[in-house]
N, C-alpha and C. Protein backbone atom coordinates (compact mmCIF):
# COMPACT_ATOMS: atom_id res chain seq x y z
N UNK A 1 0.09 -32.99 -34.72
CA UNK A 1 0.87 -31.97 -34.02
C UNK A 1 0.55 -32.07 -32.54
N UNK A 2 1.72 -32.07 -31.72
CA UNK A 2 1.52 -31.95 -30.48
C UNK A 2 1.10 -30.60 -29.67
N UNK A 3 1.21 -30.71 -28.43
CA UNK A 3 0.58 -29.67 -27.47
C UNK A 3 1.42 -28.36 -27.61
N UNK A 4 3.39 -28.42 -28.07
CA UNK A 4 4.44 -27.86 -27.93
C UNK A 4 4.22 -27.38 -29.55
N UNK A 5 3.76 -27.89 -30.64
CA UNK A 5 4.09 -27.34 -31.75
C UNK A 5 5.10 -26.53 -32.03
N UNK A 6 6.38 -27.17 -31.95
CA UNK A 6 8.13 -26.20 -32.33
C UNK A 6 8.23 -25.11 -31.65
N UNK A 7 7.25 -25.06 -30.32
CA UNK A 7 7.39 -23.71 -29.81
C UNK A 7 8.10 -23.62 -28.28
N UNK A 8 9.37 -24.45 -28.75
CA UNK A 8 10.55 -24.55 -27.57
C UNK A 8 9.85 -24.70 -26.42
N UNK A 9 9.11 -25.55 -25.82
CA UNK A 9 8.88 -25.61 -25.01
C UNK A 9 7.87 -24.75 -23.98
N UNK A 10 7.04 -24.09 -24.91
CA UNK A 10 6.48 -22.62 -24.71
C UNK A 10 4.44 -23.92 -24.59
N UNK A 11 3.83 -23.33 -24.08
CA UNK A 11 2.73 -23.62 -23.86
C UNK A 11 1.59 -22.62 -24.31
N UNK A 12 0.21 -22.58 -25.00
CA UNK A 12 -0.25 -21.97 -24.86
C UNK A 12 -1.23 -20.71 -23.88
N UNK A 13 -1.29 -19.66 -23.24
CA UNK A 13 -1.81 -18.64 -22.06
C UNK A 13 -2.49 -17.62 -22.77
N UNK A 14 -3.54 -17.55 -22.30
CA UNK A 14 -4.63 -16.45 -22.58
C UNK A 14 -4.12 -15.12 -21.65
N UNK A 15 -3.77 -13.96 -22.11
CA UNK A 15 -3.39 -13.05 -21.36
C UNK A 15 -4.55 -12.30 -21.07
N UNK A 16 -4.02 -10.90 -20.07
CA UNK A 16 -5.56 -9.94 -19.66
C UNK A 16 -6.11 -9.43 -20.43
N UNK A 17 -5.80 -9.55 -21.85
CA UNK A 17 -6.72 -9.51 -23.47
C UNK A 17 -7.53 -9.94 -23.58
N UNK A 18 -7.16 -11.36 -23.15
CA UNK A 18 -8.15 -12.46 -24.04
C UNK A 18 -7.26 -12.94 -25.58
N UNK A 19 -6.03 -12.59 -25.62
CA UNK A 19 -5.37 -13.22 -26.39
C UNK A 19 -4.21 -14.27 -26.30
N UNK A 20 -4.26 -15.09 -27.20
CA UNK A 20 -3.45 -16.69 -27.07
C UNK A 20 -1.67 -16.06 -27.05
N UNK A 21 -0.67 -16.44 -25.84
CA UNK A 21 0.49 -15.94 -26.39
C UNK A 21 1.25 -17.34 -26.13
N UNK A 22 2.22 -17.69 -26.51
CA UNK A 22 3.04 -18.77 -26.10
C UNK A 22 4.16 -18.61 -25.27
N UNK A 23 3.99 -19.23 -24.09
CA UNK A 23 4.73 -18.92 -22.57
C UNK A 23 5.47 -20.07 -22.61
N UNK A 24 6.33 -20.05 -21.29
CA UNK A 24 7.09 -21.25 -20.74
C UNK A 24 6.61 -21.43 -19.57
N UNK A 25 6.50 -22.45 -18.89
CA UNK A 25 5.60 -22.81 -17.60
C UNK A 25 6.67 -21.78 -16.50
N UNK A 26 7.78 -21.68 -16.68
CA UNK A 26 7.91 -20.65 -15.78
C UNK A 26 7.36 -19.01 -16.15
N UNK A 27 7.74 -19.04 -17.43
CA UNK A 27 7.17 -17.56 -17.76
C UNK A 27 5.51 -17.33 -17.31
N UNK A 28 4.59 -18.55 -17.27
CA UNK A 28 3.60 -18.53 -16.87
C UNK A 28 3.17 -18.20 -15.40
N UNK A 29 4.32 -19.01 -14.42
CA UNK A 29 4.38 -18.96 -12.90
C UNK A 29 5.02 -18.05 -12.63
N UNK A 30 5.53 -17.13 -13.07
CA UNK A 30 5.98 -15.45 -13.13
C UNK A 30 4.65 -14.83 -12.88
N UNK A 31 4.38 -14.98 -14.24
CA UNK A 31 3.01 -13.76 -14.37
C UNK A 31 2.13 -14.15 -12.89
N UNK A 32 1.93 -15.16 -12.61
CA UNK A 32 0.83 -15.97 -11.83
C UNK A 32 1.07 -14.92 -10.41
N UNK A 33 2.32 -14.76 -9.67
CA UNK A 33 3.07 -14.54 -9.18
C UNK A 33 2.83 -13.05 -8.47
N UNK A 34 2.92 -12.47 -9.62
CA UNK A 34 3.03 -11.01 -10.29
C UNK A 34 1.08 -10.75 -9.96
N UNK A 35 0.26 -11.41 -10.66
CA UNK A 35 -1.21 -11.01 -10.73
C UNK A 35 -1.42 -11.05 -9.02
N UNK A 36 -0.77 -12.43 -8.00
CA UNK A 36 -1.45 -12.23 -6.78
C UNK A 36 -0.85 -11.35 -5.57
N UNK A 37 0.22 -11.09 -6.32
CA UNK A 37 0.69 -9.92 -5.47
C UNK A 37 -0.05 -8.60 -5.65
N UNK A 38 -0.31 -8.24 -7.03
CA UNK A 38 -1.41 -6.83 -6.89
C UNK A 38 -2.62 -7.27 -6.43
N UNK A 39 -3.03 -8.27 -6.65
CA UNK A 39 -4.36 -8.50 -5.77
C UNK A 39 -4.20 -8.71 -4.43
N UNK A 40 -3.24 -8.60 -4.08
CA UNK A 40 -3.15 -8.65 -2.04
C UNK A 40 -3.08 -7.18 -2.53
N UNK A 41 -2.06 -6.81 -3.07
CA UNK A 41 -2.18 -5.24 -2.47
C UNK A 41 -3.46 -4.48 -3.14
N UNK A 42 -3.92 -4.63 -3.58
CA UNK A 42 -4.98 -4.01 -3.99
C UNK A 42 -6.11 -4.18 -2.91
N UNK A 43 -6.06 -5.46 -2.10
CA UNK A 43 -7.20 -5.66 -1.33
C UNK A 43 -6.31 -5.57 -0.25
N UNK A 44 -5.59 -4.57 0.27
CA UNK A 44 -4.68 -4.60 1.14
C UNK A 44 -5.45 -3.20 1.85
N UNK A 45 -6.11 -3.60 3.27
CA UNK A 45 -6.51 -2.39 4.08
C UNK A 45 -8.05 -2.91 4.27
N UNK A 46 -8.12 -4.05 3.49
CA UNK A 46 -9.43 -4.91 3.76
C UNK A 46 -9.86 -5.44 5.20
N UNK A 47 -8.80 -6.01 5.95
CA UNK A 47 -9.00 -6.77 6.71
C UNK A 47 -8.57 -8.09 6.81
N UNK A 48 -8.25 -8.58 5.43
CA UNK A 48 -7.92 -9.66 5.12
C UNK A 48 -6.59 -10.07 4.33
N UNK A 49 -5.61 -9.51 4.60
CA UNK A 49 -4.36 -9.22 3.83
C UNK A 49 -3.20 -8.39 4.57
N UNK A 50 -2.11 -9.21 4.82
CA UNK A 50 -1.59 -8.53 5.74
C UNK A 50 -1.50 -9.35 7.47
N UNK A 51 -0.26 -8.83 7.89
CA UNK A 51 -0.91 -9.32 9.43
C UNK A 51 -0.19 -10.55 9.87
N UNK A 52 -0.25 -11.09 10.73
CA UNK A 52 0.49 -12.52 11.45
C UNK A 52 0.74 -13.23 12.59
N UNK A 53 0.75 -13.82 13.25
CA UNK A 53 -0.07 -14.36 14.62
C UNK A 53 0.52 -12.79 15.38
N UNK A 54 1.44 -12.11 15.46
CA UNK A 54 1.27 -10.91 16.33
C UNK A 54 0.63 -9.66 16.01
N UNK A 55 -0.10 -9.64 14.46
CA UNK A 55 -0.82 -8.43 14.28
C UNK A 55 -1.68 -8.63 13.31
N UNK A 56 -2.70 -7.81 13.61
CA UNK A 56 -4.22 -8.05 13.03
C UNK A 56 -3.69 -7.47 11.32
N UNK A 57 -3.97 -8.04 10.20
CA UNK A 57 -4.31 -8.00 9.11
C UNK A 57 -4.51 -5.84 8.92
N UNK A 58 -4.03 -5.21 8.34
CA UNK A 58 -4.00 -3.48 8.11
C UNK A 58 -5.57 -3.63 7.54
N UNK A 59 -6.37 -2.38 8.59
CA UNK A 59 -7.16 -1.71 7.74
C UNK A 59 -7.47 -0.43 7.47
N UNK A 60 -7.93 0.04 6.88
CA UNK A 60 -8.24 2.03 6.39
C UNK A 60 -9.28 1.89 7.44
N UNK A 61 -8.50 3.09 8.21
CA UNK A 61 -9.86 3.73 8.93
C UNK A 61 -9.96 5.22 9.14
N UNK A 62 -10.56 5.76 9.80
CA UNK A 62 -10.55 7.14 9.75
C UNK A 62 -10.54 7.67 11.22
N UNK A 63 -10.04 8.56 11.83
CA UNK A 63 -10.08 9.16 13.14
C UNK A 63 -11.50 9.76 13.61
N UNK A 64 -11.23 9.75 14.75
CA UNK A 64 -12.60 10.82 15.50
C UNK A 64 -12.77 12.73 14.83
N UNK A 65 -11.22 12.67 14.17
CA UNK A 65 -11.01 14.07 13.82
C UNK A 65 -11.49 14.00 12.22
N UNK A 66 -11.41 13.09 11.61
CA UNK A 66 -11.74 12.72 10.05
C UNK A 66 -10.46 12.41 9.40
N UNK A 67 -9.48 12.05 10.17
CA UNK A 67 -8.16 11.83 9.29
C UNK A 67 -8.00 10.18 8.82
N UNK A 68 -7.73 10.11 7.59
CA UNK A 68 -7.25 9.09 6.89
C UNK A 68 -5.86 8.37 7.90
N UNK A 69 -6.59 6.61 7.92
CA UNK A 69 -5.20 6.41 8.39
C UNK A 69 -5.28 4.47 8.65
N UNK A 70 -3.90 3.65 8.49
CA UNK A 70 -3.83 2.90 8.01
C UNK A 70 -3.82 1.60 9.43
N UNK A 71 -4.22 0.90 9.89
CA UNK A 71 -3.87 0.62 11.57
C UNK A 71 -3.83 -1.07 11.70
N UNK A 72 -2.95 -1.36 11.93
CA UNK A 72 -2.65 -3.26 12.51
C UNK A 72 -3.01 -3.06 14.14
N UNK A 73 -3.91 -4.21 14.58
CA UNK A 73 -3.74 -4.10 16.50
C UNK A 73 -3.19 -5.20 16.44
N UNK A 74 -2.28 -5.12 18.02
CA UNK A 74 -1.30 -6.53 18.14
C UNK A 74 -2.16 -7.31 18.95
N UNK A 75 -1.78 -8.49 18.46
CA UNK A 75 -2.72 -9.74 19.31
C UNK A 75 -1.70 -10.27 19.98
N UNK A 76 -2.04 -11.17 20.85
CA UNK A 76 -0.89 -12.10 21.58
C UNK A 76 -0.29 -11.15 22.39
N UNK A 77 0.98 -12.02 22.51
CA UNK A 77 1.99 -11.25 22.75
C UNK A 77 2.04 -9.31 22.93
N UNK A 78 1.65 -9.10 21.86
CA UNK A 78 1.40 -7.99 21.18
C UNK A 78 -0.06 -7.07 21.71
N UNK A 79 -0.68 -7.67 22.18
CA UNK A 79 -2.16 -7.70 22.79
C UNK A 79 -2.13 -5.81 23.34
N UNK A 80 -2.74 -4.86 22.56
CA UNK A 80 -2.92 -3.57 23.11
C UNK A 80 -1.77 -2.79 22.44
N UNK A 81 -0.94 -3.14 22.09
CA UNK A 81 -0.05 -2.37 20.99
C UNK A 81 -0.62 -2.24 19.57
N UNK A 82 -0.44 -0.81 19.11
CA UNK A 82 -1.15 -0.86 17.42
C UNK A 82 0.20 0.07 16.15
N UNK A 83 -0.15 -0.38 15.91
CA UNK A 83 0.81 -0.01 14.41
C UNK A 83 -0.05 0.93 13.31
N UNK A 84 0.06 2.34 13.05
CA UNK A 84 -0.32 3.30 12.59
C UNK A 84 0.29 3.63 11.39
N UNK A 85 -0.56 4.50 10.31
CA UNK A 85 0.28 5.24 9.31
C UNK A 85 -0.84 6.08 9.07
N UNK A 86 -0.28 7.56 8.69
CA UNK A 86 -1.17 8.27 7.98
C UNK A 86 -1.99 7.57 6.87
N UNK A 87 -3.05 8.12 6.36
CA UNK A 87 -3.46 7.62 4.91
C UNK A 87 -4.18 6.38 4.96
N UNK A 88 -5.26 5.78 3.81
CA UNK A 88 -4.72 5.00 3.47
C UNK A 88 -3.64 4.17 2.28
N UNK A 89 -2.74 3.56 3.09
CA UNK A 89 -1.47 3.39 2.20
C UNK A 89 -1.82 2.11 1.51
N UNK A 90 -1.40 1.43 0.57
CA UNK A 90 -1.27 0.01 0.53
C UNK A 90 0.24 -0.90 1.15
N UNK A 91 0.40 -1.67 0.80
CA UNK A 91 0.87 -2.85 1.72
C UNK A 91 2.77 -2.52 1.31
N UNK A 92 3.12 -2.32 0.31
CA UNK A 92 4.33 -1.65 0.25
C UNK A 92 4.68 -0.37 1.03
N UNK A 93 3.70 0.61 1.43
CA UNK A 93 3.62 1.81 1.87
C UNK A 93 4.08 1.36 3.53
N UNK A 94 2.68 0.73 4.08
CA UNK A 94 2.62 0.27 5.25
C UNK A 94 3.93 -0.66 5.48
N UNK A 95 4.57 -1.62 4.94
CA UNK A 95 4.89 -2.37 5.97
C UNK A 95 6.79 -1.78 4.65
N UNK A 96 6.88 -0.88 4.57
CA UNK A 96 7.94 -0.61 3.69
C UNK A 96 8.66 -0.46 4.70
N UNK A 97 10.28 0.14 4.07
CA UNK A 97 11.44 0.91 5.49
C UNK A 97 11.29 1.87 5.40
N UNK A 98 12.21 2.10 6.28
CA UNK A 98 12.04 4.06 6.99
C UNK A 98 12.73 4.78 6.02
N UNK A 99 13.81 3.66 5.71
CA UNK A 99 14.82 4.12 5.21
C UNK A 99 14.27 5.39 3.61
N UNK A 100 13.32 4.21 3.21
CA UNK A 100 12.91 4.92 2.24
C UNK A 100 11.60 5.95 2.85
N UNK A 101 11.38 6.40 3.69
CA UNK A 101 10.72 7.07 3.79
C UNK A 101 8.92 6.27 3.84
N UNK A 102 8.94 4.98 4.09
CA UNK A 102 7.83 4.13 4.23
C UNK A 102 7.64 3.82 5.94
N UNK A 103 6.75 2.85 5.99
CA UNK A 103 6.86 2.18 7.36
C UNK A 103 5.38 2.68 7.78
N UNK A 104 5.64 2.55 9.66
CA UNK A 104 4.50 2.86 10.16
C UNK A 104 5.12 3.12 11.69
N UNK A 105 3.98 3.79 12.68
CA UNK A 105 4.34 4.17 13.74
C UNK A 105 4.05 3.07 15.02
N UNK A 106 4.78 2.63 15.73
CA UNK A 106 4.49 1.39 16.70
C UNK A 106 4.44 1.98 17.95
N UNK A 107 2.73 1.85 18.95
CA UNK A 107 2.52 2.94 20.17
C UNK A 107 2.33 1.30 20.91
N UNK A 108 2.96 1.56 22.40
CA UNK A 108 2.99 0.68 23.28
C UNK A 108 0.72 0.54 23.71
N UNK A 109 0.53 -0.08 24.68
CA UNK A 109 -0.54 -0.18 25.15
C UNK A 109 -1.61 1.34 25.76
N UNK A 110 -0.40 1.69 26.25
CA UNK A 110 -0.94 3.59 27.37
C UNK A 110 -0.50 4.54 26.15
N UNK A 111 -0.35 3.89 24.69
CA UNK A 111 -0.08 4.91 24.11
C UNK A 111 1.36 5.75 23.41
N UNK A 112 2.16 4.79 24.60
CA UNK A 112 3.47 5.21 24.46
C UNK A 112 4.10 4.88 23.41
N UNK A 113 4.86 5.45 22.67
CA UNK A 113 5.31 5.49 21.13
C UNK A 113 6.66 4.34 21.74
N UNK A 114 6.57 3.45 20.79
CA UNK A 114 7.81 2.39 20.91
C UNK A 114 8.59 2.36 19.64
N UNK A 115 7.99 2.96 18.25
CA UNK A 115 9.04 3.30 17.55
C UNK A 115 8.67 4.45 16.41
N UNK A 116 8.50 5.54 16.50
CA UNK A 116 7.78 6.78 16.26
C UNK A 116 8.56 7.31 15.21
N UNK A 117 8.28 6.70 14.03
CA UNK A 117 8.81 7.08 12.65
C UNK A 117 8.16 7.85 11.34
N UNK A 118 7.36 8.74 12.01
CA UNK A 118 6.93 10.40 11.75
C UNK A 118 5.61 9.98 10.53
N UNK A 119 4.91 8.21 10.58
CA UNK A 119 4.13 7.81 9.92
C UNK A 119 3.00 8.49 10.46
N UNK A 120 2.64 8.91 11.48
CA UNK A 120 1.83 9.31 12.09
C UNK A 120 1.31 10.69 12.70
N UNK A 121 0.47 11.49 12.75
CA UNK A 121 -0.07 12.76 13.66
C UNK A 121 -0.46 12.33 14.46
């Protein structure tokens, strides 16, 4: 018997059980897919997740006042501009639309709000 044993093309995968199920190499590169996206967002506010040559990677920090809150600084280009949200959010929260009621608040260098979408106190 081969590796496929009549199982259309299906491969054997150990799921987050620990049990044998029979996948298809895409059904496999789905799941794969699926696991490293909650693990960015899960480690999302780390420091290390998130971010792109114009903004530092989101992390949780807390104010001088004790408030929860979520913050990218711009590099480059971007150099002294920071990107805010109440909370900490994860990575759908933070970098979501307005539309839905997500996002974050974008303050110029002196502070000045450049796009002030009520993410912020």
């Amino acid at each position: 018997m081969g590796r496929y044993d009549n199982h259309s093309g299906k491969v054997p995968y150990r799921n987050e059980h620990g049990y044998i199920e029979w996948l298809t190499p895409s059904e496999i590169a789905a799941i794969e897919r699926i696991d490293a996206a909650h693990a960015a967002s899960q480690a999302f506010g780390n420091g290390d997740v998130g971010g792109d040559r114009n903004w530092s990677a989101p992390v949780h920090g807390t104010t001088a006042d004790g408030r929860d809150v979520t913050v990218s600084l711009g590099q480059g280009s971007r150099n002294g501009e920071t990107l805010i949200s109440d909370g900490h959010v994860g990575l759908g929260q933070f970098y979501g639309s307005r539309a839905d009621g997500k996002g974050h608040d974008h303050y110029g260098p002196n502070g000045e709000p450049y796009a002030d979408r009520g993410r912020s106190n």
